[in-house]
Protein backbone atom coordinates (compact mmCIF):
# COMPACT_ATOMS: atom_id res chain seq x y z
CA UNK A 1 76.88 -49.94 123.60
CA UNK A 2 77.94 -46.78 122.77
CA UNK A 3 81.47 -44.01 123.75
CA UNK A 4 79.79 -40.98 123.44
CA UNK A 5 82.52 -39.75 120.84
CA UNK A 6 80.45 -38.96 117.93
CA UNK A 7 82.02 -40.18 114.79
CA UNK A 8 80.48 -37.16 112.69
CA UNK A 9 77.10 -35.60 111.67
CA UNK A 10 74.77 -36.96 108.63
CA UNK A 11 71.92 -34.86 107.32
CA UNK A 12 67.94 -36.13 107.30
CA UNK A 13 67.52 -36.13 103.50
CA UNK A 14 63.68 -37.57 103.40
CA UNK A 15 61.40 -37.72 106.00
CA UNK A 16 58.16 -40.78 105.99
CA UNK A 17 55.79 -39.82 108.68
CA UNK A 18 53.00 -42.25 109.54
CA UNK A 19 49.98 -42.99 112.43
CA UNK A 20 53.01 -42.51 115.63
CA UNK A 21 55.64 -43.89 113.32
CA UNK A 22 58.41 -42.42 111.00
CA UNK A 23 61.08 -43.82 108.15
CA UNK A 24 63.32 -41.35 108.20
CA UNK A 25 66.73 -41.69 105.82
CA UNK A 26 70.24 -40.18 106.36
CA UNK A 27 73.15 -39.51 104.10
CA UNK A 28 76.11 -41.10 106.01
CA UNK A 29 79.70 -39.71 105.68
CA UNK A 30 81.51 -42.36 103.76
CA UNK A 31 83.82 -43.37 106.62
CA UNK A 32 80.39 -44.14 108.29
CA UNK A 33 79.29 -46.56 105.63
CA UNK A 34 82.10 -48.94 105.76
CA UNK A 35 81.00 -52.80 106.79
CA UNK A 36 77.28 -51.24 107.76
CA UNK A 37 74.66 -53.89 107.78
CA UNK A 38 71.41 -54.79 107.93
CA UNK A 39 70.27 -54.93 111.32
CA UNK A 40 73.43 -52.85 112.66
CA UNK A 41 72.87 -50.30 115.35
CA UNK A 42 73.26 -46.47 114.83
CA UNK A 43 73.14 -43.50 117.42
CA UNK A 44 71.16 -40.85 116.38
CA UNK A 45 71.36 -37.75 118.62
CA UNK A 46 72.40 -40.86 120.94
CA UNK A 47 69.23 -42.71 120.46
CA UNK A 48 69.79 -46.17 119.35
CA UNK A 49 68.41 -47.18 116.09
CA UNK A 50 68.18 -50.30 113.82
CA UNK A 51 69.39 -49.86 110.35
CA UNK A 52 66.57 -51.20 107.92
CA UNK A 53 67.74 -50.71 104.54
CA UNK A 54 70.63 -49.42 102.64
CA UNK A 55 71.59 -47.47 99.32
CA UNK A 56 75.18 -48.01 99.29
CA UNK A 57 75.93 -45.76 95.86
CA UNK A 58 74.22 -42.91 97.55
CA UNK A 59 75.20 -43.90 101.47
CA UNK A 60 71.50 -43.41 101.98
CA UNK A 61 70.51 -45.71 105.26
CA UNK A 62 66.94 -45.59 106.13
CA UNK A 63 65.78 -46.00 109.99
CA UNK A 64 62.45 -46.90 111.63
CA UNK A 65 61.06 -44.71 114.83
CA UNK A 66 58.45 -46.25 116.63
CA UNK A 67 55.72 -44.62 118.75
CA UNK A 68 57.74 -44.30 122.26
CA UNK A 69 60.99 -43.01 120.38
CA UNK A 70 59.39 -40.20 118.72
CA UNK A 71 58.00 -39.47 122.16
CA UNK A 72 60.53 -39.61 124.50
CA UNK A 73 63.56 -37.96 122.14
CA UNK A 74 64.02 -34.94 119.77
CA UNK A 75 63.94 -37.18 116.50
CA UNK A 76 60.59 -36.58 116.32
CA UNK A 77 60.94 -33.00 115.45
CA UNK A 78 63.22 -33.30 112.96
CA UNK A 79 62.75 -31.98 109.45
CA UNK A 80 64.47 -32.97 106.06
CA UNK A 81 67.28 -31.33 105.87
CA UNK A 82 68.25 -31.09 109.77
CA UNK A 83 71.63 -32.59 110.65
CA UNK A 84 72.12 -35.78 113.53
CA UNK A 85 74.70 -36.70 115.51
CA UNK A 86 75.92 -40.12 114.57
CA UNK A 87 77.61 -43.04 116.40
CA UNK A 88 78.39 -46.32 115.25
CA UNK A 89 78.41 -49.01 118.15
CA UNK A 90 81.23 -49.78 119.93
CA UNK A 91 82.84 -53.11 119.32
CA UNK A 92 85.06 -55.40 121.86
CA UNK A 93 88.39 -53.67 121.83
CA UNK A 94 87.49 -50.44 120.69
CA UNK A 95 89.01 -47.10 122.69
CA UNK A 96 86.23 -45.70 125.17
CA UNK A 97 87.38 -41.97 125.04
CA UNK A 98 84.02 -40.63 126.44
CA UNK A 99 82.10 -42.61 128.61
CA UNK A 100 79.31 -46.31 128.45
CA UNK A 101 76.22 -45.53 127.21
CA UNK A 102 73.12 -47.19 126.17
CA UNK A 103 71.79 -45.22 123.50
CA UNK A 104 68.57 -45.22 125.49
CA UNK A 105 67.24 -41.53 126.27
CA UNK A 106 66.43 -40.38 129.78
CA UNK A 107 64.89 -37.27 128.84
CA UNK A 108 64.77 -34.52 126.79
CA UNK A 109 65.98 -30.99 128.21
CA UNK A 110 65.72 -27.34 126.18
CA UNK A 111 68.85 -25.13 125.81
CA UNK A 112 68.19 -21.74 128.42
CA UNK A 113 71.35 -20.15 127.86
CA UNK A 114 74.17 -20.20 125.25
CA UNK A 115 77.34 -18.23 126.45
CA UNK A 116 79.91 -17.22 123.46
CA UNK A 117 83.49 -16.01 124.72
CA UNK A 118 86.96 -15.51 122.95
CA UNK A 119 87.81 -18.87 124.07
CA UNK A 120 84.65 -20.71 125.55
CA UNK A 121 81.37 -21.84 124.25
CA UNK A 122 78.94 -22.90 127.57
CA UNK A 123 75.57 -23.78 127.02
CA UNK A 124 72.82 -24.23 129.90
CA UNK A 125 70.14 -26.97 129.69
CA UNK A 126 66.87 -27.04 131.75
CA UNK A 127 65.67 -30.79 132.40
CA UNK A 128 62.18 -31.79 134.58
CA UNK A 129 63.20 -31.64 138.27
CA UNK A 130 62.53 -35.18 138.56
CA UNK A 131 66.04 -35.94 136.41
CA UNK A 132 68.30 -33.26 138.54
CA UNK A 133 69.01 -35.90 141.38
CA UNK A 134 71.30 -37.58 139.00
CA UNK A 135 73.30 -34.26 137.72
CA UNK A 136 76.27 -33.53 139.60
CA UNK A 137 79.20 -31.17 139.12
CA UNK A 138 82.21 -32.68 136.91
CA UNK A 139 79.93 -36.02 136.53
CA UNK A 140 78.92 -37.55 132.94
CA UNK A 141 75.87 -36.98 130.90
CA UNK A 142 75.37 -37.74 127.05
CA UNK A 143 73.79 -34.79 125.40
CA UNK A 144 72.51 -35.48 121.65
CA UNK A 145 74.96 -38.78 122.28
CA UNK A 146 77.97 -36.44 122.85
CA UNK A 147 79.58 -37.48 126.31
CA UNK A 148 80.22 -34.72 128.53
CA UNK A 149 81.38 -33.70 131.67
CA UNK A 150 78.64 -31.43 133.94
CA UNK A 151 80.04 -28.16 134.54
CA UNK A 152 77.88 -26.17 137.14
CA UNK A 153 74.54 -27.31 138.70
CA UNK A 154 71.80 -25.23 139.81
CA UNK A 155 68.21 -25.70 140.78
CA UNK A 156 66.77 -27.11 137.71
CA UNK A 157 69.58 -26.41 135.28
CA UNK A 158 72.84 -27.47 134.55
CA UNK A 159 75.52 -26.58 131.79
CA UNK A 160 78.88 -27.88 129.56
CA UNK A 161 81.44 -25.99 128.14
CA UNK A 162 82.25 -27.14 124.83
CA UNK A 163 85.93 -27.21 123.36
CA UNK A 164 86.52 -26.03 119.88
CA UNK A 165 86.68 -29.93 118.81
CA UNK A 166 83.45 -30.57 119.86
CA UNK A 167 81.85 -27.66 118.26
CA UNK A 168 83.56 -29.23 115.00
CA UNK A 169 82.62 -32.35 114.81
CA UNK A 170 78.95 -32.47 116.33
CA UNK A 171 75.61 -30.11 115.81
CA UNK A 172 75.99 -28.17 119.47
CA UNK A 173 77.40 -25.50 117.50
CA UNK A 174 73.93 -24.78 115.81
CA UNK A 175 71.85 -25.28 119.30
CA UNK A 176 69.79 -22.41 120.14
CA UNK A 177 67.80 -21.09 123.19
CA UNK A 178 64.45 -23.29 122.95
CA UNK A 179 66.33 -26.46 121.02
CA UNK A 180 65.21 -30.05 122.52
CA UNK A 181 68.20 -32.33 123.33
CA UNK A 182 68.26 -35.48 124.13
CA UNK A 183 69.36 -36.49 127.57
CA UNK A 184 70.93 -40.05 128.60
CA UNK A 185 71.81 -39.99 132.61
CA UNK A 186 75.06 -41.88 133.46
CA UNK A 187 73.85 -45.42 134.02
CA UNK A 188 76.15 -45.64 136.85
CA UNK A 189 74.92 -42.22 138.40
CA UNK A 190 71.26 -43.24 138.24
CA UNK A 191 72.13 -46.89 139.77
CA UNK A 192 73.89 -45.55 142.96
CA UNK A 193 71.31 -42.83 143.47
CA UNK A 194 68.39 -45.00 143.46
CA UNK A 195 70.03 -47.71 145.36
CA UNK A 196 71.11 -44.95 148.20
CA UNK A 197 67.37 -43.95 148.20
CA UNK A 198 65.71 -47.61 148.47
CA UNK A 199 68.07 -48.09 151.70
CA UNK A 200 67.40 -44.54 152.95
CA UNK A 201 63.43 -45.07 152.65
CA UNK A 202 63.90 -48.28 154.51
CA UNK A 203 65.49 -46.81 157.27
């Protein structure tokens, strides 16, 4: 399980592309390295990955991306040099300051609109139509693993506004109109939607 607070970004240093499958390895932040293992599980831009080797002088961890990840999630556009978001999982105990999530992606949506002011940063995402049943004004959403709260809906957008902290500590700040994001509905959301919908269609 993951918070959605994203403990800090890591650059793609080398990039191993084979037949629908990818090694890609990161430089973690030092903080980042501490008591990583073998097997341990990583966000990526909020996708869950397993941690398959480790360079500990360099804080070089390497990751495998099968098939259906590089699919369904931006990762597999990434190029060497490109900066992730990164989230260790949670452990029993720990502070949720964002919100439970899976580290399993949704969807993927494209930035429309990016809207710079003296003292807000809002950026609009357009998602497939079949997704915007489950966004709703001031609910959550993980974007690239960050947790946020929806800001205004409309047809087949939605957007976030983005305090300066965020902008700090995650890659939004570099998103541009076009940019793929990964998507991860609010578990909760999706579950009393399609519950309210299976009763409704039996009616």
């Amino acid at each position: 399980m993951f918070t959605g607070i994203i403990q800090g970004i890591a650059q793609v240093v080398t990039i191993h592309k084979k037949t629908n499958f990818q090694t890609h390895i990161i430089q973690l932040p030092e903080h980042l390295m501490q008591g990583l293992t073998l097997g341990a599980s990583v966000a990526h831009n909020g996708c869950c990955l397993t941690v398959t080797y480790i360079e500990h002088q360099q804080q070089l961890v390497s990751f495998d991306l099968m098939q259906e990840t590089l699919k369904v999630t931006n990762l597999g556009l990434l190029t060497e040099g490109d900066y992730v978001n990164i989230e260790r999982a949670a452990k029993f105990g720990d502070e949720i300051g964002g919100h439970a999530m899976s580290g399993h992606i949704s969807a993927t949506a494209t930035v429309s609109q990016v809207n710079i002011s003296e003292n807000n940063h809002q950026v609009w995402f357009s998602i497939p139509p079949q997704w915007m049943k489950y966004i709703f004004a001031k609910g959550y959403i993980g974007i690239d693993g960050i947790s946020l709260t929806i800001g205004d809906v409309e047809k087949d957008r939605f957007n976030v506004n983005l305090i300066p902290e965020t902008l700090q500590r995650t890659n939004l700040k570099n998103r541009t109109i076009n940019d793929v994001i990964n998507i991860e509905i609010d578990p909760q959301t999706q579950a009393i939607v399609d519950t309210v919908e299976r009763v409704m269609a039996t009616k």
